[in-house]
Protein backbone atom coordinates (compact mmCIF):
# COMPACT_ATOMS: atom_id res chain seq x y z
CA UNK A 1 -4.83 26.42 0.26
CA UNK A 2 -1.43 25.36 0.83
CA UNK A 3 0.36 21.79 1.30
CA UNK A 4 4.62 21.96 2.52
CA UNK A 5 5.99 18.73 2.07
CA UNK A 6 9.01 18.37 4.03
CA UNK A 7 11.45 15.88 5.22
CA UNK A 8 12.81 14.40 2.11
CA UNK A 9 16.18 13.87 1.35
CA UNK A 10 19.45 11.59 0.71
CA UNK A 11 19.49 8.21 2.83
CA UNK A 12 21.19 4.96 2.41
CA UNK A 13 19.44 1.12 1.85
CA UNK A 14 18.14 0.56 4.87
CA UNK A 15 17.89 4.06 6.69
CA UNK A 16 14.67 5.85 7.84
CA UNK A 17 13.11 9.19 6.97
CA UNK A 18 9.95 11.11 8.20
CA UNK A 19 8.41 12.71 5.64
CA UNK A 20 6.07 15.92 6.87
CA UNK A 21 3.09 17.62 5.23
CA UNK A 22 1.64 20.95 6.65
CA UNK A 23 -1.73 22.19 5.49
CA UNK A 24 -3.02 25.75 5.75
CA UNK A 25 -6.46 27.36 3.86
CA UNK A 26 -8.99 23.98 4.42
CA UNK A 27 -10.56 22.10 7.18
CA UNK A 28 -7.87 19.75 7.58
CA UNK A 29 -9.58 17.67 10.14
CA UNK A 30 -12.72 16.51 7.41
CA UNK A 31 -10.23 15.55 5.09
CA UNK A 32 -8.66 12.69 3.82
CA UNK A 33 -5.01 12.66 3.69
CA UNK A 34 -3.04 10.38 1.46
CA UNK A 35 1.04 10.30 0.32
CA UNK A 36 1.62 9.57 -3.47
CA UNK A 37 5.11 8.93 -5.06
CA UNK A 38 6.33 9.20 -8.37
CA UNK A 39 9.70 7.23 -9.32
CA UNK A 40 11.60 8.94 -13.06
CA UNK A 41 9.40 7.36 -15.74
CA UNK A 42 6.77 5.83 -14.22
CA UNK A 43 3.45 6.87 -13.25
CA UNK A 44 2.60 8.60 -9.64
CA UNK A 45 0.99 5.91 -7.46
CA UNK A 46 -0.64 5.61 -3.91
CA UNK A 47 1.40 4.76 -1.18
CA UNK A 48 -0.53 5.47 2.11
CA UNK A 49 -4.04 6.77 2.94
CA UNK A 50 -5.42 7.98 6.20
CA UNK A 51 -9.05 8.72 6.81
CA UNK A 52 -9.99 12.10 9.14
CA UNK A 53 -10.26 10.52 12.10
CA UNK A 54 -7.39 8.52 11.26
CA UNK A 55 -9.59 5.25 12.05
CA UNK A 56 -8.10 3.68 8.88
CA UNK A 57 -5.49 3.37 6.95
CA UNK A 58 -4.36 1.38 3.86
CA UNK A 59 -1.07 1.02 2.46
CA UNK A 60 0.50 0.02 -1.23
CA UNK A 61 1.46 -3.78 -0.58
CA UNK A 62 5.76 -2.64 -1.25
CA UNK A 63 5.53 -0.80 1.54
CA UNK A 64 3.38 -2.83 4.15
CA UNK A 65 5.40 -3.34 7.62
CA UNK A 66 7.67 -0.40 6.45
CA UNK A 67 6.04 2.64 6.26
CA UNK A 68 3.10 4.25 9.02
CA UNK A 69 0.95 6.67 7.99
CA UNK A 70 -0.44 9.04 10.74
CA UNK A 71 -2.05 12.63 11.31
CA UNK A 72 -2.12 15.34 14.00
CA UNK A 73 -4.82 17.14 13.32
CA UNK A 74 -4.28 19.98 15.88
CA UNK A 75 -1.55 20.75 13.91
CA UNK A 76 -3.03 20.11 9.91
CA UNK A 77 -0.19 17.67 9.54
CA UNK A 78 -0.30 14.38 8.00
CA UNK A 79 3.05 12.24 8.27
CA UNK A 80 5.08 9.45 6.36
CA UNK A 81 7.76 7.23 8.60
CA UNK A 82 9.57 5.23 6.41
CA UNK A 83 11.92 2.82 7.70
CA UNK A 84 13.92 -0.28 5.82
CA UNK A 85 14.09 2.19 3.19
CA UNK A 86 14.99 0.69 -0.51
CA UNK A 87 16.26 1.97 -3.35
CA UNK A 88 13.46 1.04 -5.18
CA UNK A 89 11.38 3.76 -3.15
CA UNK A 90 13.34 6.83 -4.70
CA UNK A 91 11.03 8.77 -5.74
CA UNK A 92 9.25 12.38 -5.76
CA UNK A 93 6.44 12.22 -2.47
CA UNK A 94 3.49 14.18 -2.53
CA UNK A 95 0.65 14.48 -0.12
CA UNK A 96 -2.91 14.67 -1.11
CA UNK A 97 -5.42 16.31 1.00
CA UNK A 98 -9.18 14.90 -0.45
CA UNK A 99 -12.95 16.17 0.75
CA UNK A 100 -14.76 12.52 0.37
CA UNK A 101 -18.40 12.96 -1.44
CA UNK A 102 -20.49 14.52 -3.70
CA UNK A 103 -18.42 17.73 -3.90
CA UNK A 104 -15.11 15.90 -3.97
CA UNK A 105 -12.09 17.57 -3.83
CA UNK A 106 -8.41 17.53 -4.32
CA UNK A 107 -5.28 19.47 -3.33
CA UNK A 108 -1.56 18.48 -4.11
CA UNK A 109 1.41 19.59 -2.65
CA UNK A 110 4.72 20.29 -4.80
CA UNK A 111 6.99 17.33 -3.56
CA UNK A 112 9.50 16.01 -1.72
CA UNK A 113 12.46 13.98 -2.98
CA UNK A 114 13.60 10.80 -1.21
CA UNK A 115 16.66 9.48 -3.21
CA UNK A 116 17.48 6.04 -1.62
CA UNK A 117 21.64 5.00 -2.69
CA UNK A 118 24.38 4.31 -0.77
């Protein structure tokens, strides 16, 4: 099982970026795909969810209106537009790929950084 964040990187107050996360080794499609972030000293929280069939999705309320969270699942990918980018969303991103149920299960990628500064 593999998850490749990409996409990160340096942007000023109010830029954009378009975060990236390729799966490989699971049934991407059954899956629910979600982005986590984790600023220096502070604990890793949710920031966007997607369900398989990408019929919802549900955001953390600081980044509402600014972020989308969508999926292609022809191509295992789950993405992260962020736009009106602040400072105060530097942070390391992960994606999250979880099988819903009984059986749950979770797989982590290793983490894109999105430093925020002009």
């Amino acid at each position: 099982v593999q998850l490749v964040e990409s996409g990160g990187g340096l942007v000023q107050p109010g830029g954009s970026l378009r975060l990236s996360c390729t799966t490989s080794g699971f049934t991407f499609s059954s899956y629910v795909m979600s982005w986590f972030r984790q600023a220096p000293g502070k604990e890793r929280e949710l920031v966007a969810a997607i369900t398989s069939g990408s019929t919802n999705t549900n955001y953390v309320d600081s980044v509402k209106g600014r972020f989308t969270i969508s999926r292609d699942n022809a191509k295992n990918t789950v993405y992260l537009q962020m736009n009106s980018l602040k400072t105060e969303d530097t942070a390391v991103y992960y994606c999250k790929a979880t099988r819903p149920g009984w059986n749950r299960i979770d797989y982590w990628g290793q983490g894109t950084q999105v430093t925020v500064s002009s």
